[in-house]
Protein backbone atom coordinates (compact mmCIF):
# COMPACT_ATOMS: atom_id res chain seq x y z
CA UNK A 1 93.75 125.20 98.80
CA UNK A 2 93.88 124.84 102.37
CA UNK A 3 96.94 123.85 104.62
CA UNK A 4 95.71 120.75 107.10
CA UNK A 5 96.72 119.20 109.56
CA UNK A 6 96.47 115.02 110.22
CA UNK A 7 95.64 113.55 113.71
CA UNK A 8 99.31 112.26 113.58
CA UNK A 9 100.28 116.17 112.95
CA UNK A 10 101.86 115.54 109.54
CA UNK A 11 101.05 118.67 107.82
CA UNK A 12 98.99 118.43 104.78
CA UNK A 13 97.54 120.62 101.82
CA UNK A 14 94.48 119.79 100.76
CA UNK A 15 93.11 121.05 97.18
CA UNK A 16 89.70 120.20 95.32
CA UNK A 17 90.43 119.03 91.87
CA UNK A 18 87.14 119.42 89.10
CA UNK A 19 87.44 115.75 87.14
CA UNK A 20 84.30 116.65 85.18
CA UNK A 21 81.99 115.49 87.10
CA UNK A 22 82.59 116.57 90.50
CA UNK A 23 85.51 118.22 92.85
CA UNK A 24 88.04 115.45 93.97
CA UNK A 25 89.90 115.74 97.27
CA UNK A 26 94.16 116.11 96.49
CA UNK A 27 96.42 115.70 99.16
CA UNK A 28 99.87 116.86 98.81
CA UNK A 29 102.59 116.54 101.43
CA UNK A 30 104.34 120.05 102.73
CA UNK A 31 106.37 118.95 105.49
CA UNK A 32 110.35 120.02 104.59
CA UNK A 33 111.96 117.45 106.14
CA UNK A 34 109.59 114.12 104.69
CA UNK A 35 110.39 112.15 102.04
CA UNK A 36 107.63 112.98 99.84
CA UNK A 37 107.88 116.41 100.45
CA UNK A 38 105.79 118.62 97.75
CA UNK A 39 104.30 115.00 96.48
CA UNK A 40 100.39 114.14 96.15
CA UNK A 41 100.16 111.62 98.52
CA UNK A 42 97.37 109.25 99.49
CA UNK A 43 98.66 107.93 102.51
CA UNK A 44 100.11 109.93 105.74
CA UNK A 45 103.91 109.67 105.65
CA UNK A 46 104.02 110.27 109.71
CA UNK A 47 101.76 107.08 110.38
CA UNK A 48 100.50 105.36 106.85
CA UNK A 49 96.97 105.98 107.87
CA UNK A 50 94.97 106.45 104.43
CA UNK A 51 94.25 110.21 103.87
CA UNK A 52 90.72 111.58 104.18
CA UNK A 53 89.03 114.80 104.86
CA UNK A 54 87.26 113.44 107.70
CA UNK A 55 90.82 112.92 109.81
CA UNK A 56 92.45 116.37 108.89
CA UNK A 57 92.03 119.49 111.51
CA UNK A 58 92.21 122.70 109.42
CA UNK A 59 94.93 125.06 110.57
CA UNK A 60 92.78 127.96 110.52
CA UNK A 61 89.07 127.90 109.74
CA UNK A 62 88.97 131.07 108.19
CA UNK A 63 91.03 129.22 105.22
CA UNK A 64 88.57 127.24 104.59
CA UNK A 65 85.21 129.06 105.07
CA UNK A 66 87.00 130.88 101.48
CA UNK A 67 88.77 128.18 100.24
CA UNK A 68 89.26 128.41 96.63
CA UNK A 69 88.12 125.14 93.95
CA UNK A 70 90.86 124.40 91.39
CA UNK A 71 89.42 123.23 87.93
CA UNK A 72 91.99 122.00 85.65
């Protein structure tokens, strides 16, 4: 789990999801004040840009040099 940040500045955390077969990118929304606040989102809510882990800046790299996987 890793807190992100989009080029637009919407803040985002990011979480790798095991399906099975590999880890799947999650993107859930944590800024307070947006309407899908605490949702899994797959689009920015700032600018509508789709969501990929290409466009995010990490909020501090240490975060995710020991990022934890999530298997469900």
């Amino acid at each position: 789990m890793v807190f992100m940040r989009h080029g637009c500045g919407h803040r985002i955390w990011l979480v790798y999801r095991w399906t099975g077969i590999r880890y799947r990118p999650e993107y859930r929304d944590e800024e307070e004040e947006s309407p899908t606040a605490g949702e899994y989102i797959t689009h920015c809510p700032t600018c509508g840009e789709f969501l990929s882990t290409d466009d995010l800046l990490a909020e501090n790299t240490y975060l995710i040099e020991h990022a934890y996987l999530v298997a469900d």
